[in-house]
C-alpha atoms as a PDB file:
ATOM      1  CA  UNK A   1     134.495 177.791  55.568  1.00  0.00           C
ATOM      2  CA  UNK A   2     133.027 176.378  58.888  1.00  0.00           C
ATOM      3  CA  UNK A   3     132.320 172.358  59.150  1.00  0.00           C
ATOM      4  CA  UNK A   4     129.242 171.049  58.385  1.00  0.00           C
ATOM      5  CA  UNK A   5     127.341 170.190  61.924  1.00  0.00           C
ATOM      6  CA  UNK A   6     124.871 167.279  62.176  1.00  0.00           C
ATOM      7  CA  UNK A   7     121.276 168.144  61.929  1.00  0.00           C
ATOM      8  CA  UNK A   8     118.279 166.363  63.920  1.00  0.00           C
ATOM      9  CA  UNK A   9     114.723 166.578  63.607  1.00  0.00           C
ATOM     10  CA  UNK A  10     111.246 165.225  64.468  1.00  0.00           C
ATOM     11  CA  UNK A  11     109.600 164.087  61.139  1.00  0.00           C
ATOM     12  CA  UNK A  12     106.250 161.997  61.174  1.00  0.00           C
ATOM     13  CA  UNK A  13     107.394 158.970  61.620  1.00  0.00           C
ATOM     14  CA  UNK A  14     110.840 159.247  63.943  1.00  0.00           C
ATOM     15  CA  UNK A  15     113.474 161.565  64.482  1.00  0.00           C
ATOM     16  CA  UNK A  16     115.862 161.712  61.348  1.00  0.00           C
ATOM     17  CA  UNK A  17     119.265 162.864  61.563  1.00  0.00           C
ATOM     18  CA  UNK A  18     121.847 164.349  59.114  1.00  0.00           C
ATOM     19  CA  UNK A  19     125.444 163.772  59.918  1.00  0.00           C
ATOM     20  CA  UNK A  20     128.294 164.792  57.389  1.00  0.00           C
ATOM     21  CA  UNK A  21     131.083 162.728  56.433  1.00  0.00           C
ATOM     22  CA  UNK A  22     134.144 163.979  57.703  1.00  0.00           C
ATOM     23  CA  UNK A  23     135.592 162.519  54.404  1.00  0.00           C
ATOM     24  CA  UNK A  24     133.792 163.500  51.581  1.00  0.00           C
ATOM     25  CA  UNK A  25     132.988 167.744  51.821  1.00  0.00           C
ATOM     26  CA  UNK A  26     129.185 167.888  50.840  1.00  0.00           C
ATOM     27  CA  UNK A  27     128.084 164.331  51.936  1.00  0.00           C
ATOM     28  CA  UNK A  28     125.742 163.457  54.321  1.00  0.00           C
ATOM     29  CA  UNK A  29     124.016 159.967  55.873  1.00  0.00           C
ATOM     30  CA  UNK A  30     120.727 160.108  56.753  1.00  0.00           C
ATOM     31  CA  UNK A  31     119.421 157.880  59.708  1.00  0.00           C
ATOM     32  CA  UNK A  32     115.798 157.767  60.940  1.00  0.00           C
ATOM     33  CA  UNK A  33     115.351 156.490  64.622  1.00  0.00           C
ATOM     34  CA  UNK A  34     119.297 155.432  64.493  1.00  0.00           C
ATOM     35  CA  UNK A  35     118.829 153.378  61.757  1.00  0.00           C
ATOM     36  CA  UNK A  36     120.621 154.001  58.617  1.00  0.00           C
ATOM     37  CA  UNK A  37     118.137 155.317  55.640  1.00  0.00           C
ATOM     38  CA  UNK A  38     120.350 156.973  52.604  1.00  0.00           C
ATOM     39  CA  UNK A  39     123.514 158.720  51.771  1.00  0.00           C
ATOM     40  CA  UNK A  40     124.046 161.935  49.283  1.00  0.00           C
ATOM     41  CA  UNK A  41     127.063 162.805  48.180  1.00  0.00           C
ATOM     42  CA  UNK A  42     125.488 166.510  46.648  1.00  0.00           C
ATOM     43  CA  UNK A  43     128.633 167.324  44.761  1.00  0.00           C
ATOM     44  CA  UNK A  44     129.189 163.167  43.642  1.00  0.00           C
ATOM     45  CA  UNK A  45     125.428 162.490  43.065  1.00  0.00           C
ATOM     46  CA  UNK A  46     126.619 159.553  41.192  1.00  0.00           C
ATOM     47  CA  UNK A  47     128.516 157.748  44.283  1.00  0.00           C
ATOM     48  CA  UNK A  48     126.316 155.303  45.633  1.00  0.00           C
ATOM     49  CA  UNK A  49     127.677 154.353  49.002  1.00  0.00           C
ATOM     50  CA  UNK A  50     125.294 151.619  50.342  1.00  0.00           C
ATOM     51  CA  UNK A  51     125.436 148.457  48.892  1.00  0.00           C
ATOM     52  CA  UNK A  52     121.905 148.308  47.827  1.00  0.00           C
ATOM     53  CA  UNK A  53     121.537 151.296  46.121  1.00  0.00           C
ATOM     54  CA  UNK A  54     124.703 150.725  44.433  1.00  0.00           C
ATOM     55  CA  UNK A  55     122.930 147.324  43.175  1.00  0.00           C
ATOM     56  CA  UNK A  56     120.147 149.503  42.099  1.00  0.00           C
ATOM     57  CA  UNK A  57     122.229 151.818  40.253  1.00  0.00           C
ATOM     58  CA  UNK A  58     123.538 149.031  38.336  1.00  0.00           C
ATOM     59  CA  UNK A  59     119.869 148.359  37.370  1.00  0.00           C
ATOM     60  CA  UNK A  60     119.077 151.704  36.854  1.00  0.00           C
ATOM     61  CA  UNK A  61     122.374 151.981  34.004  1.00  0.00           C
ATOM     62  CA  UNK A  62     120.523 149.249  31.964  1.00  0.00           C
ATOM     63  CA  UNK A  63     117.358 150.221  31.790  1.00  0.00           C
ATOM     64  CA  UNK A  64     117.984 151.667  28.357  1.00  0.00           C
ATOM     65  CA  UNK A  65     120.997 153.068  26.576  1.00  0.00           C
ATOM     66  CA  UNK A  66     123.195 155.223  28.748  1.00  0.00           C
ATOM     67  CA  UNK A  67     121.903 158.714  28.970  1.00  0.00           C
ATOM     68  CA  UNK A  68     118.706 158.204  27.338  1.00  0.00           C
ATOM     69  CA  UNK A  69     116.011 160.627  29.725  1.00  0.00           C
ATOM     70  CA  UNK A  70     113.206 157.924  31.590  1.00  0.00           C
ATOM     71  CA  UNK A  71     110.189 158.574  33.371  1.00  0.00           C
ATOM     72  CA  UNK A  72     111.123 157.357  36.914  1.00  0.00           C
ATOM     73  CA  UNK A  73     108.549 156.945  39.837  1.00  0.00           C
ATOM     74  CA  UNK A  74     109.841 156.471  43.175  1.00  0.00           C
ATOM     75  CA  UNK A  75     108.255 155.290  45.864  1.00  0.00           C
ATOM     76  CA  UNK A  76     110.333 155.642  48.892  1.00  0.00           C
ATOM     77  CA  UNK A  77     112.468 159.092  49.103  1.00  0.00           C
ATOM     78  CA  UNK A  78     115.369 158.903  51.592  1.00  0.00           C
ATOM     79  CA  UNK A  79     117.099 161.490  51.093  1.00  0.00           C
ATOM     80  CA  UNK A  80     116.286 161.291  47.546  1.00  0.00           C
ATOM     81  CA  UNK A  81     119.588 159.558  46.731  1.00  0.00           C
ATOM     82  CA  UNK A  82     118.440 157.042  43.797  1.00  0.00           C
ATOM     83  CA  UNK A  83     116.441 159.994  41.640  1.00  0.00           C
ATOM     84  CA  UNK A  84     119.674 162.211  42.547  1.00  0.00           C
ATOM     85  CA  UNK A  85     121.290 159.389  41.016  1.00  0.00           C
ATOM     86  CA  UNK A  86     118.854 159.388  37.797  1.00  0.00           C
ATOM     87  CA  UNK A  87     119.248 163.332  37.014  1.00  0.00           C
ATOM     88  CA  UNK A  88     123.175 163.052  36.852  1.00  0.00           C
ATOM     89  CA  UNK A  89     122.812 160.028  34.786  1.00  0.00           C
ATOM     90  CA  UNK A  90     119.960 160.615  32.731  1.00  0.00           C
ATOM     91  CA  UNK A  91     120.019 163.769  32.362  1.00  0.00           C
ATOM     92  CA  UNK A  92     116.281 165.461  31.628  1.00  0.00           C
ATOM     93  CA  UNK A  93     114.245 162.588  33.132  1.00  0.00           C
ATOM     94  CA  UNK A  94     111.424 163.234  34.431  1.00  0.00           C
ATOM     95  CA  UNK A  95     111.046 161.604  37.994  1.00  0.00           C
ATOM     96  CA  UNK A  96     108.397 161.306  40.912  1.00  0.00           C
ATOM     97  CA  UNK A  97     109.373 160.750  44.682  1.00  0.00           C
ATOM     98  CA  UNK A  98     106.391 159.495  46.798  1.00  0.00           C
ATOM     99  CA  UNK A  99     107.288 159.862  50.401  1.00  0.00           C
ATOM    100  CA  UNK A 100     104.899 159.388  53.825  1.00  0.00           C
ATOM    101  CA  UNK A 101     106.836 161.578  55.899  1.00  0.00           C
ATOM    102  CA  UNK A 102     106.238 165.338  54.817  1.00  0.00           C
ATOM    103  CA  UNK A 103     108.981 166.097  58.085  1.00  0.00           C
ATOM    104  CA  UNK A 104     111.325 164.387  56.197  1.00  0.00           C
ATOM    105  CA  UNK A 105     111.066 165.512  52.838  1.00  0.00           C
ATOM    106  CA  UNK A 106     111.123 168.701  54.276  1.00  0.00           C
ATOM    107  CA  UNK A 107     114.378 168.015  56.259  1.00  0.00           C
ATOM    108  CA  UNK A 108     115.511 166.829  53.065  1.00  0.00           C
ATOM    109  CA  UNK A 109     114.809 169.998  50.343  1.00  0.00           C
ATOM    110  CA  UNK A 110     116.448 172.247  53.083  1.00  0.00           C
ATOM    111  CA  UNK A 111     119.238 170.717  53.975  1.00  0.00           C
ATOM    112  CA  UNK A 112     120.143 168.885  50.871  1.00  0.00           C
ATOM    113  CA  UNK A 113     118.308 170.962  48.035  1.00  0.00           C
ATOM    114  CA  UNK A 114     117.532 169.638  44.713  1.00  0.00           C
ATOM    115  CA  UNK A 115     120.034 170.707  41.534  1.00  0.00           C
ATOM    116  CA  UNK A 116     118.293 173.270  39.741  1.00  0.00           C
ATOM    117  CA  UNK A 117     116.222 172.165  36.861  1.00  0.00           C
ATOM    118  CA  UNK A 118     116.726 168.331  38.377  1.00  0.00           C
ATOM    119  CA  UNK A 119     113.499 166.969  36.791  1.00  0.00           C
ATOM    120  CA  UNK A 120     112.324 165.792  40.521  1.00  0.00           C
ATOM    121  CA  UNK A 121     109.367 166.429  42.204  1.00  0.00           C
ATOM    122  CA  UNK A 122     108.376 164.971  45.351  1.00  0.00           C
ATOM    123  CA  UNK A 123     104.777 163.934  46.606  1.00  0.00           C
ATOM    124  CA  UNK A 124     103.884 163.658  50.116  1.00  0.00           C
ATOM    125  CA  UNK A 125     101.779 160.649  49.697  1.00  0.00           C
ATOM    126  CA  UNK A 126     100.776 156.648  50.678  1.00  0.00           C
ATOM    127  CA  UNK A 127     102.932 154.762  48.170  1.00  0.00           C
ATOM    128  CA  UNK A 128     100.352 152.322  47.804  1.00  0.00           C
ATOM    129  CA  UNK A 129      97.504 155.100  47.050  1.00  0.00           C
ATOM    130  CA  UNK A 130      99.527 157.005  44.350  1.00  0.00           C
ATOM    131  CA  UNK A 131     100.366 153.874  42.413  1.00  0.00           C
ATOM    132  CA  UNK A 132      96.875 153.015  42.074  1.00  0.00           C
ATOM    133  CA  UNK A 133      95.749 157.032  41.056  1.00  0.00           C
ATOM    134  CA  UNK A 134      98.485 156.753  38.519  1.00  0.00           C
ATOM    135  CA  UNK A 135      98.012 157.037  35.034  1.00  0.00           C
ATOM    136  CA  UNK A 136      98.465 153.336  33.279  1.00  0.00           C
ATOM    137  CA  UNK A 137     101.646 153.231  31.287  1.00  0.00           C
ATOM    138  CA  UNK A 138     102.859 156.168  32.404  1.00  0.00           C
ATOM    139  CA  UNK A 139     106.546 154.982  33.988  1.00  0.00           C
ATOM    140  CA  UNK A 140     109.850 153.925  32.350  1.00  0.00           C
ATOM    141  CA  UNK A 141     111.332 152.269  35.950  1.00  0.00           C
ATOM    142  CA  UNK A 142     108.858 151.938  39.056  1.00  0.00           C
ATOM    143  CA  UNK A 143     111.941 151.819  41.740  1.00  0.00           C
ATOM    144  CA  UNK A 144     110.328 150.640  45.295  1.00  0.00           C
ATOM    145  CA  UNK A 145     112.084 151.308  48.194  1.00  0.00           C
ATOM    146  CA  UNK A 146     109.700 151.706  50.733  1.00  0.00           C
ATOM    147  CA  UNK A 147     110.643 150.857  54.740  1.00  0.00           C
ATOM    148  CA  UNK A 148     107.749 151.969  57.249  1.00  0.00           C
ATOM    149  CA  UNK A 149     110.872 152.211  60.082  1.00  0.00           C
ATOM    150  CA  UNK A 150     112.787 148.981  58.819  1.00  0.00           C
ATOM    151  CA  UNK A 151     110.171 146.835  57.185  1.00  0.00           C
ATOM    152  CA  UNK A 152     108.623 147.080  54.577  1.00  0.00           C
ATOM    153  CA  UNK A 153     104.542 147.850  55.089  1.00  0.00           C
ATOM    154  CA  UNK A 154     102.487 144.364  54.041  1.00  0.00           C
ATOM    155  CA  UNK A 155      99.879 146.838  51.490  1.00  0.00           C
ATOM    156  CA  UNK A 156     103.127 147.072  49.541  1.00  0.00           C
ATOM    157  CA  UNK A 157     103.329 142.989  49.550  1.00  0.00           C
ATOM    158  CA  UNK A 158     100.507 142.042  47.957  1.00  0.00           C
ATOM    159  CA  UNK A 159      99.838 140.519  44.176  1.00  0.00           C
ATOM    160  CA  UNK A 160      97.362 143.308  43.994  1.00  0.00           C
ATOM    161  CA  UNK A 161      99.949 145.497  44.327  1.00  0.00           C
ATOM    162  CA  UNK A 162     102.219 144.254  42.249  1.00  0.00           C
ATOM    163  CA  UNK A 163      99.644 144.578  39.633  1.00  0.00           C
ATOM    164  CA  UNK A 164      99.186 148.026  39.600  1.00  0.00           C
ATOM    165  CA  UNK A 165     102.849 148.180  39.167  1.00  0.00           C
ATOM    166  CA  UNK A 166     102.408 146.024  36.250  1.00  0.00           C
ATOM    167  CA  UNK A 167      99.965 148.563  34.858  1.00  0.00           C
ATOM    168  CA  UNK A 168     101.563 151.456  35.634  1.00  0.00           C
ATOM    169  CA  UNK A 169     104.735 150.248  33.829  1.00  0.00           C
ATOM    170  CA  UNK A 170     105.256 150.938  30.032  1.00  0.00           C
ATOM    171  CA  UNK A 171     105.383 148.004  27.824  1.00  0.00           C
ATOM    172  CA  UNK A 172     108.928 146.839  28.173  1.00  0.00           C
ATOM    173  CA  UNK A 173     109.486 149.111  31.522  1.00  0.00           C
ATOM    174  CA  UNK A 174     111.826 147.875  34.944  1.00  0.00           C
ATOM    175  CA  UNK A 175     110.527 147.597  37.824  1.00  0.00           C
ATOM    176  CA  UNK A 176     112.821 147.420  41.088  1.00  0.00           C
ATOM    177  CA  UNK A 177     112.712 147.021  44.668  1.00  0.00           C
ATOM    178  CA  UNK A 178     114.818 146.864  47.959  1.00  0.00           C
ATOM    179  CA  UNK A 179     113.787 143.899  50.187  1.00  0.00           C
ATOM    180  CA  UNK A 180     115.058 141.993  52.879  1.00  0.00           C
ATOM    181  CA  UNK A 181     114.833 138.816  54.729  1.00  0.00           C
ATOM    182  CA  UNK A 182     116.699 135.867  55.955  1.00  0.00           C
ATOM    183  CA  UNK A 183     116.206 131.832  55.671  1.00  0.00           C
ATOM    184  CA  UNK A 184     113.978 130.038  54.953  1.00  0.00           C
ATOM    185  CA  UNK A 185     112.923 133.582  52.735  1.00  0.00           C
ATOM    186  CA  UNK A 186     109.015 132.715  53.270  1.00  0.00           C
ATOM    187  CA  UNK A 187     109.140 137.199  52.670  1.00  0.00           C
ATOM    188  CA  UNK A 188     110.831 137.126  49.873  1.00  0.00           C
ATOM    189  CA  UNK A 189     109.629 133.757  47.828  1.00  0.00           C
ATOM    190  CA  UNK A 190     106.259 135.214  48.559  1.00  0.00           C
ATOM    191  CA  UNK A 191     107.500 138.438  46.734  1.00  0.00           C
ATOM    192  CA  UNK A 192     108.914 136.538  44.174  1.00  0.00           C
ATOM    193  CA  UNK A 193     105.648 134.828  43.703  1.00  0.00           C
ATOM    194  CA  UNK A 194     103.785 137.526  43.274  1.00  0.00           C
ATOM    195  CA  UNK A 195     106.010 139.287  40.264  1.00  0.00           C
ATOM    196  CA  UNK A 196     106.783 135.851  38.367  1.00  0.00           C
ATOM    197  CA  UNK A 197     102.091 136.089  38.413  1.00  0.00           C
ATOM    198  CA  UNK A 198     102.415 139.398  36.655  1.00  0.00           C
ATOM    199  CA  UNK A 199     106.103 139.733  34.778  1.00  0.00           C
ATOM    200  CA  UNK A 200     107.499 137.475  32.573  1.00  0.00           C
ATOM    201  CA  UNK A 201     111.305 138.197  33.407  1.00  0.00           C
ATOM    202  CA  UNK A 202     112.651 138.196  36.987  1.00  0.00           C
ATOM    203  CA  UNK A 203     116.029 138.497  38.257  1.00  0.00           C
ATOM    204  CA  UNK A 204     116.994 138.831  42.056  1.00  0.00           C
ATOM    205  CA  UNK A 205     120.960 140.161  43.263  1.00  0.00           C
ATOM    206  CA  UNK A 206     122.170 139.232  46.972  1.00  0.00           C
ATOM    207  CA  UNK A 207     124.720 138.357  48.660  1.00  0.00           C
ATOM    208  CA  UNK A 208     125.934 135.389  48.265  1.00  0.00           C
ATOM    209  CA  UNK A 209     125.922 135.096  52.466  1.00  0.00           C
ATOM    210  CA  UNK A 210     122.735 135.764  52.432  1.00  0.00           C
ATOM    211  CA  UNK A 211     120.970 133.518  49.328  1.00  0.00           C
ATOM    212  CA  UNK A 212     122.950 130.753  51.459  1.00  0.00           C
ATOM    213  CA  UNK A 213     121.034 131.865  54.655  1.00  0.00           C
ATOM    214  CA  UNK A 214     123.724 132.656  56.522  1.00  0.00           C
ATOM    215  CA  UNK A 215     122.330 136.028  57.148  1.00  0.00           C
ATOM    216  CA  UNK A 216     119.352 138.525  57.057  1.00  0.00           C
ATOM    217  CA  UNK A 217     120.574 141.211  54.322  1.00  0.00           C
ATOM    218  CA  UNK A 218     118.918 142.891  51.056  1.00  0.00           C
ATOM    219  CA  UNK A 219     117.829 141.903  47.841  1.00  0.00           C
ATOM    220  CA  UNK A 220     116.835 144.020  44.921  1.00  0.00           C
ATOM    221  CA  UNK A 221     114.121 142.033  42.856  1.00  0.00           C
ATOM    222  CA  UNK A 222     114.142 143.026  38.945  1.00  0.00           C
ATOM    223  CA  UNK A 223     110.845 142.638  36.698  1.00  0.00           C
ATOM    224  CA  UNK A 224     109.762 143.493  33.062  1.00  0.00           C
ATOM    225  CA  UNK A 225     107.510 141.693  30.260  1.00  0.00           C
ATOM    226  CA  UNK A 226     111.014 142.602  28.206  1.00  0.00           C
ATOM    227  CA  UNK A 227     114.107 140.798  28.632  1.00  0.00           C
ATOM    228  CA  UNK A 228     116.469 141.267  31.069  1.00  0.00           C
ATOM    229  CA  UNK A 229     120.520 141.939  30.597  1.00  0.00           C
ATOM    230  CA  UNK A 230     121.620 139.674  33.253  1.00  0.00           C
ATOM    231  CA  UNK A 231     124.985 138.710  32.067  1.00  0.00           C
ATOM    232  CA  UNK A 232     126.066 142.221  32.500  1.00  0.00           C
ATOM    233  CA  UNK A 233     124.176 142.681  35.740  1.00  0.00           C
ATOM    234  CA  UNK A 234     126.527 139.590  36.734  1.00  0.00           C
ATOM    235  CA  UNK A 235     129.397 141.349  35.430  1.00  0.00           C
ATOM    236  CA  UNK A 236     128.742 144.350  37.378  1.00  0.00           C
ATOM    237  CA  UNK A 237     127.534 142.938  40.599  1.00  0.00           C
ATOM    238  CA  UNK A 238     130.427 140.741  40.783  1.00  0.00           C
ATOM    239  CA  UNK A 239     132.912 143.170  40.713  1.00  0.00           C
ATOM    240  CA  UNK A 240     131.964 145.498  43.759  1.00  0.00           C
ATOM    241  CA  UNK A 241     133.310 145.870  46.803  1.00  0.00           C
ATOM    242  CA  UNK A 242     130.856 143.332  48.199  1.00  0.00           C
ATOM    243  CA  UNK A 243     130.110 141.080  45.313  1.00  0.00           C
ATOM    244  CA  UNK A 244     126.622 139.613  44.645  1.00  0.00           C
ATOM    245  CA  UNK A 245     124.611 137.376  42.501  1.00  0.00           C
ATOM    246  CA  UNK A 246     122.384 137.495  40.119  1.00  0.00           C
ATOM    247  CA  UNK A 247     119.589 134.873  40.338  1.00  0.00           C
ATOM    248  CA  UNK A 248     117.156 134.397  37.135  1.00  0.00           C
ATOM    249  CA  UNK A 249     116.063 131.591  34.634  1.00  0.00           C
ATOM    250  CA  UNK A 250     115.724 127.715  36.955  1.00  0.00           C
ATOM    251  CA  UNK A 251     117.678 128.984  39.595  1.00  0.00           C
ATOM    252  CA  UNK A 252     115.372 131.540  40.607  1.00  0.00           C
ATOM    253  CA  UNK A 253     112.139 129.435  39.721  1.00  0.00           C
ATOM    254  CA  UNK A 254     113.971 126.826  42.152  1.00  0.00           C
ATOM    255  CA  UNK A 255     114.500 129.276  44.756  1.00  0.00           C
ATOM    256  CA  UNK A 256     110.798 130.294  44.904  1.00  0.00           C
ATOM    257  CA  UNK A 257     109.831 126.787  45.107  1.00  0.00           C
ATOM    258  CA  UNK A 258     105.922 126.581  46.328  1.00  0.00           C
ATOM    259  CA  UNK A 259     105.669 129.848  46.800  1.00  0.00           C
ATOM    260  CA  UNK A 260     102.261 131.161  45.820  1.00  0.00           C
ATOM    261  CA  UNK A 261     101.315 134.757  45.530  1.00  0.00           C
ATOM    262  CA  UNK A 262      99.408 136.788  48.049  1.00  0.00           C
ATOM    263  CA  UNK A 263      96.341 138.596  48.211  1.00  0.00           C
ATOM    264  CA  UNK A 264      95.844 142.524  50.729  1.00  0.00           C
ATOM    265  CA  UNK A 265      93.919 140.280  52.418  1.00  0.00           C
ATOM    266  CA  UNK A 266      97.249 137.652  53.559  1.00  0.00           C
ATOM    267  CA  UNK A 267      99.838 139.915  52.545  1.00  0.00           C
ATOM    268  CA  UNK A 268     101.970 140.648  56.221  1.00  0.00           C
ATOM    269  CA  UNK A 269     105.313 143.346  56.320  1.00  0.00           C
ATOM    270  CA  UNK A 270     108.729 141.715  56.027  1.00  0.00           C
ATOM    271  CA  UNK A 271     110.122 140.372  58.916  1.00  0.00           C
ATOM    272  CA  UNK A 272     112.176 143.221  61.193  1.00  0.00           C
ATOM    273  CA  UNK A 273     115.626 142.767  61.218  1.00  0.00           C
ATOM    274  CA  UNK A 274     118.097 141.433  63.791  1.00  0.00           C
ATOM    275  CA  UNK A 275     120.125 144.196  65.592  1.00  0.00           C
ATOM    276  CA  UNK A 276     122.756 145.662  63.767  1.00  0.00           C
ATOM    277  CA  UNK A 277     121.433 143.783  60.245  1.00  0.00           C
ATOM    278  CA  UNK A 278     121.735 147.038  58.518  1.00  0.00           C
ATOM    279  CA  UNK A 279     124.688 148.897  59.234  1.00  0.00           C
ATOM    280  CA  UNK A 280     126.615 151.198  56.879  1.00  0.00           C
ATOM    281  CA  UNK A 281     127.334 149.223  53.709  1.00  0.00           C
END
């Protein structure tokens, strides 16, 4: 069997590139414009290698009772690693991948095809468009992962949007983002702000390095009108390889302090990164 070689390719918005892991035999990491983006594992769909998603996975397991089929919409594909993620899982979900860059989804479905009978099906679209064209109550989990290059796009910021996620979302549903910032977190309170308007649980998981501000990194914000499990989150995020917290209740109220939300009309994108802020995690 010959080695997998990397692939590279102009997509819409960069050049992506596909580079296999010389350790794992059918894994690949994904990098747009030398930035890291996802990682598949297509025999492992269920090893989440970054951080982040790994955080999200944990999430993802508690949404409902393990193996119990959801109606996931995505906004953000990768290289579809999260609803590859959902289909091993949870098996016969039904999920939706929204992703800007037709290249890349393309890249994506030839190089790293879709399980037969996976349940996904991806959309060439504006993330912020769909979400208001979708059907009202029509999503289990609303995951939003959604970087135009490495930040995330300010229509996507917005109270306004976070209330058609609101509507969108079942009674009871998750929704779930990637976002990232560093002190004094005026991105992230702001996000904050806007969900605690519209949800009436919130949870947020970092680093502990970076809730102190000793660093720009990620944080996945929870929301849901239903309550949230975050004793087992704890559990869970605590014992990785990189342990994090789990933020909810005063603490989290504290931590957003003044923060009001934000209309389109002040929302910005969130801030761009240092050098080297995301590497391979």
């Amino acid at each position: 069997m010959s080695e997998p070689i990397p692939v590279s390719r102009a997509v819409d918005h960069g050049t992506a590139k596909l580079m296999p892991d010389v350790d794992r035999d059918r894994a690949w990491l994904l990098t747009v414009d030398g930035a890291p983006q996802s990682y598949v594992d297509l025999d492992e769909p269920e090893h989440l290698e970054f951080e982040y998603a790994r955080r999200l996975g944990h999430a993802l397991d508690m949404a409902a009772e393990p193996g119990r089929a959801l109606d996931v919409l995505h906004l953000g594909g990768g290289a579809l690693t999260l609803p590859r993620y959902v289909a091993a899982t949870r098996p016969g979900s039904r999920q939706d991948v929204i992703e800007a860059d037709q290249g890349l989804l393309d890249l994506i479905t030839e190089h790293l095809p879709l399980a037969p009978a996976s349940g996904i099906t991806t959309h060439a679209a504006d993330a912020r468009a769909w979400l208001e064209a979708a059907p009202a109550d029509s999503a289990d989990v609303l995951v939003a992962d959604v970087f135009g290059g490495s930040r995330v796009p300010a229509h996507l910021t917005s109270v306004d949007y976070a209330r058609e996620a609101e509507r969108v979302l079942r009674p009871g549903g998750l929704y779930l983002a990637n976002l990232a910032d560093a002190a004094p977190f005026t991105f992230l309170r702001s996000q904050l702000a806007n969900f605690t308007a519209l949800f009436e649980h919130l949870a947020l998981i970092a680093e502990p390095a970076v809730l102190r501000g000793r660093r720009f990194g990620n944080a996945i914000l929870l929301a849901s009108q239903a309550p949230l499990n975050t004793p087992a989150l704890t559990r869970r995020t605590a014992a990785d390889a990189f342990p994090a917290r789990v933020e909810h209740g005063p603490a989290l109220a504290k931590f957003i302090g003044t923060a009001r939300p934000l209309s389109d009309a002040d929302a910005v994108p969130s801030p761009e990164p240092p050098d080297g802020a995301f590497g391979i995690g």
